[in-house]
C-alpha atoms as a PDB file:
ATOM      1  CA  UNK A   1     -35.523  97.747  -1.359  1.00  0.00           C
ATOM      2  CA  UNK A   2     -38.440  95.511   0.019  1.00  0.00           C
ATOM      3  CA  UNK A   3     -39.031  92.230  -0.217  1.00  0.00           C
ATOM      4  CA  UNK A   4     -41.495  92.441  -3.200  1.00  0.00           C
ATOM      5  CA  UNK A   5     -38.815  93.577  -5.054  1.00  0.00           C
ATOM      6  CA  UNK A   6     -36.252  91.000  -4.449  1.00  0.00           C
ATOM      7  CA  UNK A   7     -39.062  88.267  -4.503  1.00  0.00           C
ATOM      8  CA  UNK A   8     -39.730  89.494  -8.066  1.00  0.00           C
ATOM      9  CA  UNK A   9     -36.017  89.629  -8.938  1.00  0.00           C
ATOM     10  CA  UNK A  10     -35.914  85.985  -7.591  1.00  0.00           C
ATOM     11  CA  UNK A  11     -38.117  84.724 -10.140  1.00  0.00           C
ATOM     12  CA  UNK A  12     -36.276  86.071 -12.686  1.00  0.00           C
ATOM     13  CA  UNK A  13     -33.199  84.192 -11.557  1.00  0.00           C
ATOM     14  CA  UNK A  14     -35.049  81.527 -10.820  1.00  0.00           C
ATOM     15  CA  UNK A  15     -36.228  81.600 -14.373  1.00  0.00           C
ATOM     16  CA  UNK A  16     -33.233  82.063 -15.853  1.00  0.00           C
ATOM     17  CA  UNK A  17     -31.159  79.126 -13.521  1.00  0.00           C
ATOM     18  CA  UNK A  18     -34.207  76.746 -14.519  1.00  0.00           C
ATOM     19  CA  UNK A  19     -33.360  77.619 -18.308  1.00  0.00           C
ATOM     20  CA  UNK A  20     -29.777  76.804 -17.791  1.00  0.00           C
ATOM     21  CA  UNK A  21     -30.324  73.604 -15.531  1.00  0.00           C
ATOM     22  CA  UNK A  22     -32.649  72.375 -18.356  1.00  0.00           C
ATOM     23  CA  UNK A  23     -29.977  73.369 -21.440  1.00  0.00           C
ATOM     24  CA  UNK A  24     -27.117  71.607 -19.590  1.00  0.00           C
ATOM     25  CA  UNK A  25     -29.458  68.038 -19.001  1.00  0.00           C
ATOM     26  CA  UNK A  26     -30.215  68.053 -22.625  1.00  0.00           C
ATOM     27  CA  UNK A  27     -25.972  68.720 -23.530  1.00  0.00           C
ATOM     28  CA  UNK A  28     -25.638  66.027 -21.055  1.00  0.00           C
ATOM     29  CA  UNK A  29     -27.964  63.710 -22.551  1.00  0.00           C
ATOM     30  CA  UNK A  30     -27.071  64.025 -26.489  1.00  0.00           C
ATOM     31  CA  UNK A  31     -23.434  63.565 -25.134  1.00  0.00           C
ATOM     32  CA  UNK A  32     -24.593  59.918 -23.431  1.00  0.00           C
ATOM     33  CA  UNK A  33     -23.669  61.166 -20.310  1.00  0.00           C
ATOM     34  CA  UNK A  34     -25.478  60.960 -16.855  1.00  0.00           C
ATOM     35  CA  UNK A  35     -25.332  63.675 -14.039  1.00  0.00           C
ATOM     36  CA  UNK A  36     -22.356  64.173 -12.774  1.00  0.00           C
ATOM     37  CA  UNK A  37     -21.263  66.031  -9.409  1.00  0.00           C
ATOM     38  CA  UNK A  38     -21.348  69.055 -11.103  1.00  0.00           C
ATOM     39  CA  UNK A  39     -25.153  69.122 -12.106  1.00  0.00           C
ATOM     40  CA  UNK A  40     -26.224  67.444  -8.735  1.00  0.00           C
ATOM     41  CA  UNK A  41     -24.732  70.434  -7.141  1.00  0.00           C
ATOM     42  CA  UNK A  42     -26.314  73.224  -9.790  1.00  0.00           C
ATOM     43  CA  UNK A  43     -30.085  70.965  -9.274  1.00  0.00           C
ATOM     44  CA  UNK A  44     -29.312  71.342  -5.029  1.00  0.00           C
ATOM     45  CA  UNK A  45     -28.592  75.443  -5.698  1.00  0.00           C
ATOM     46  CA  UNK A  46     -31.760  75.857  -7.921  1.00  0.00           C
ATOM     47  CA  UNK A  47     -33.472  73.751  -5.126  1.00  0.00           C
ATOM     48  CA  UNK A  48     -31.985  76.240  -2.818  1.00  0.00           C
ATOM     49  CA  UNK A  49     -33.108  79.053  -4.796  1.00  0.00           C
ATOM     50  CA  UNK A  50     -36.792  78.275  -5.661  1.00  0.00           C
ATOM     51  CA  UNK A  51     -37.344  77.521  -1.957  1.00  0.00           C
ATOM     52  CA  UNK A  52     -36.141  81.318  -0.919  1.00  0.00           C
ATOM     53  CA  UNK A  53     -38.576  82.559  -2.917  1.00  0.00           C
ATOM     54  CA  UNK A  54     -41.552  80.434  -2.030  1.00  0.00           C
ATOM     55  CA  UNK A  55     -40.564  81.297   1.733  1.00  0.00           C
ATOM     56  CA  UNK A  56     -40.440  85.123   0.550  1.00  0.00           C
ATOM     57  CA  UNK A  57     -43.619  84.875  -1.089  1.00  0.00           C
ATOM     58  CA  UNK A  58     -45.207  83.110   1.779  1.00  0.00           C
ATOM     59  CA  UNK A  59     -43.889  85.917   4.307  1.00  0.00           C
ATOM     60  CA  UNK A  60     -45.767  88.698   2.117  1.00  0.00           C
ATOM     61  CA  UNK A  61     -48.735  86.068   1.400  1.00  0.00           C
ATOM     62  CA  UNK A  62     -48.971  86.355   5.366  1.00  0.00           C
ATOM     63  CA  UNK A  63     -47.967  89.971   5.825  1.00  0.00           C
ATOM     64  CA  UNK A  64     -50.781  90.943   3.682  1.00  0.00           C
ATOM     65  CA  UNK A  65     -49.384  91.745   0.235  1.00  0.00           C
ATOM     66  CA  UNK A  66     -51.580  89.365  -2.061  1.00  0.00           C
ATOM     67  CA  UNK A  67     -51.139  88.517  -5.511  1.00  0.00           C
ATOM     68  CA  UNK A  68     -53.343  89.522  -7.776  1.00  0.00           C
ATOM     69  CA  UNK A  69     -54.488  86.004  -9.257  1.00  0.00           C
ATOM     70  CA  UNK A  70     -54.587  82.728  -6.438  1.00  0.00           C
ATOM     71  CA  UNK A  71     -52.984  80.752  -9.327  1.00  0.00           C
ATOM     72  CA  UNK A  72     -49.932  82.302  -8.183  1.00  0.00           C
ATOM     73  CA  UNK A  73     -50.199  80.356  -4.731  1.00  0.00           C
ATOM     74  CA  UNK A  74     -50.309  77.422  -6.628  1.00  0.00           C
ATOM     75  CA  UNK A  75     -47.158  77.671  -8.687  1.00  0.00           C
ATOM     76  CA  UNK A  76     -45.430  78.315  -5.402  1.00  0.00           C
ATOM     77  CA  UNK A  77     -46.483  75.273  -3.899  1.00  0.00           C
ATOM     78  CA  UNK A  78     -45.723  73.067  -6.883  1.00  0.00           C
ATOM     79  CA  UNK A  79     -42.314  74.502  -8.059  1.00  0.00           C
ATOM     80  CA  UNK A  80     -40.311  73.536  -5.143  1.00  0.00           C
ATOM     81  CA  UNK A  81     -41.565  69.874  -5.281  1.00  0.00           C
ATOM     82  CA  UNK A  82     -40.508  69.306  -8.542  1.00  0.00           C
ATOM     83  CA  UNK A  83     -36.633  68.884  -8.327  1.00  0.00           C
ATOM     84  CA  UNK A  84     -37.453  66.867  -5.338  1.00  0.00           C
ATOM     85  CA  UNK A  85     -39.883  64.941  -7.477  1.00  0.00           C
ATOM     86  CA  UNK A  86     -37.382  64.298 -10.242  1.00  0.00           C
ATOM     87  CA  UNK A  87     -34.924  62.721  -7.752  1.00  0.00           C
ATOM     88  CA  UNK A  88     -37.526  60.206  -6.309  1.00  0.00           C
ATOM     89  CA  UNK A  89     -38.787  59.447  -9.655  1.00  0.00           C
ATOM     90  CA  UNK A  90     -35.761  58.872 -11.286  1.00  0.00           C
ATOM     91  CA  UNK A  91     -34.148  57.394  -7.782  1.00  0.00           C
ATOM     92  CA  UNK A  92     -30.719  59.681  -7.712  1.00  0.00           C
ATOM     93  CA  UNK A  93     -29.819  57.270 -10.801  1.00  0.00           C
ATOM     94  CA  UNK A  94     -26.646  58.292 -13.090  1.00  0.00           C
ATOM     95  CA  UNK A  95     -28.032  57.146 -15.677  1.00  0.00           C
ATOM     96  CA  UNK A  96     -28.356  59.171 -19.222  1.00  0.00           C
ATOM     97  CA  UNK A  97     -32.449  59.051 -19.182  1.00  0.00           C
ATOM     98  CA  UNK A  98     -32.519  60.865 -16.112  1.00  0.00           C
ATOM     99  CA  UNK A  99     -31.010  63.876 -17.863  1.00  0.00           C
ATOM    100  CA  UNK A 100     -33.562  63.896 -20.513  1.00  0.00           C
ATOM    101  CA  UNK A 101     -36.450  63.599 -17.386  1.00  0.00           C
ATOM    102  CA  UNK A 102     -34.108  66.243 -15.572  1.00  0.00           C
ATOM    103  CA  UNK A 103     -34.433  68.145 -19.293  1.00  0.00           C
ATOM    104  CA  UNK A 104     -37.830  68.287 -20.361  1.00  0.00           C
ATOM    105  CA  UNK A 105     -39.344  68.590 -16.511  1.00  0.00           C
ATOM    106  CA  UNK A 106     -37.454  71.384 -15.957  1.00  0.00           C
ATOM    107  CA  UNK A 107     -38.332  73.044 -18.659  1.00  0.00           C
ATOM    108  CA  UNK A 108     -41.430  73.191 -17.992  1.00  0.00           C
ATOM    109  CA  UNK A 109     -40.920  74.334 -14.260  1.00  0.00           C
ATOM    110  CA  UNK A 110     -39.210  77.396 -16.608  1.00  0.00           C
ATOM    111  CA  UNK A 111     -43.047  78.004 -18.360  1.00  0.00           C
ATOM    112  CA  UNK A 112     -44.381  77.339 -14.583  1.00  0.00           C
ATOM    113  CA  UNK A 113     -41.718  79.861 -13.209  1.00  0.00           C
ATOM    114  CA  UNK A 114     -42.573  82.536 -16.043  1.00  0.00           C
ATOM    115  CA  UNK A 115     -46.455  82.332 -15.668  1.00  0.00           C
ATOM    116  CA  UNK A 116     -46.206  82.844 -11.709  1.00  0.00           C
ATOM    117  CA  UNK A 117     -44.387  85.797 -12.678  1.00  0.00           C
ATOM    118  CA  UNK A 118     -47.441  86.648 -15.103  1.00  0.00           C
ATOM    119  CA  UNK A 119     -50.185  85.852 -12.328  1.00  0.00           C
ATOM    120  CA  UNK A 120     -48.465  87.989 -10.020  1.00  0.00           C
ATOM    121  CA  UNK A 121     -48.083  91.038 -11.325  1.00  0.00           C
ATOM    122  CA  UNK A 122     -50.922  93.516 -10.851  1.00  0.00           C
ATOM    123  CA  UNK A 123     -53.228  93.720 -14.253  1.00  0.00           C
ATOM    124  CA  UNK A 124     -52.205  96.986 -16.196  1.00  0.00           C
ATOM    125  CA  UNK A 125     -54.449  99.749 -16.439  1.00  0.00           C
ATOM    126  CA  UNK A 126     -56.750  99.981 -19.659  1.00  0.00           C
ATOM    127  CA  UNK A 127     -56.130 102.917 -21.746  1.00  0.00           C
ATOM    128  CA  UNK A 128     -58.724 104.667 -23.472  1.00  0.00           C
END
């Protein structure tokens, strides 16, 4: 197993964790709730997560194993400053709104997470 391998699984989870993150700010916010414990934890473990595979992908960036498309540089720079965006933005409040920023932000890091996954795999062979 090499690391391209798990760096691609990553994103998957990473795709997936981001999906659930987003579902469970929106729950939160219908039910007039803020974040609680609970979700600051989850938002520190996707945190966690998307970092390990920026790292990853910044090893084999430097080891020589080069995406396909330089757009894929770019969604590894952005993606780990979102969370941490979020949080500044919405200043750690408790408050419901920030679910609904929490929400709809990282739903798009989920579109962000699964067209890095697009830009980085090689382009399939045409068939004639």
């Amino acid at each position: 197993m090499d690391l391209t391998f798990i760096h691609g699984r990553l994103a998957t989870t990473s795709a997936f964790f981001f999906f659930v993150l987003s579902i469970w700010a929106f729950i939160r916010y219908f039910r007039k709730q803020g974040p609680d414990s609970s979700y600051w934890g989850a938002l520190v473990i996707g945190e966690i997560l998307i970092v390990a595979q920026a790292l990853i992908g910044a090893y084999l960036w430097f080891s020589g194993a080069r995406p396909p498309r330089d757009m894929h540089i770019l969604y590894g720079i952005l993606l780990p400053a979102i969370i941490p965006a979020i949080y500044a933005n919405t200043k750690g409040s408790g408050e419901r709104r920030s679910n609904l920023i929490y929400g709809a932000v990282i739903l798009f890091a989920v579109g962000l997470i699964i067209r890095a996954i697009s830009t980085g795999l090689d382009p399939l062979p045409v068939l004639n």
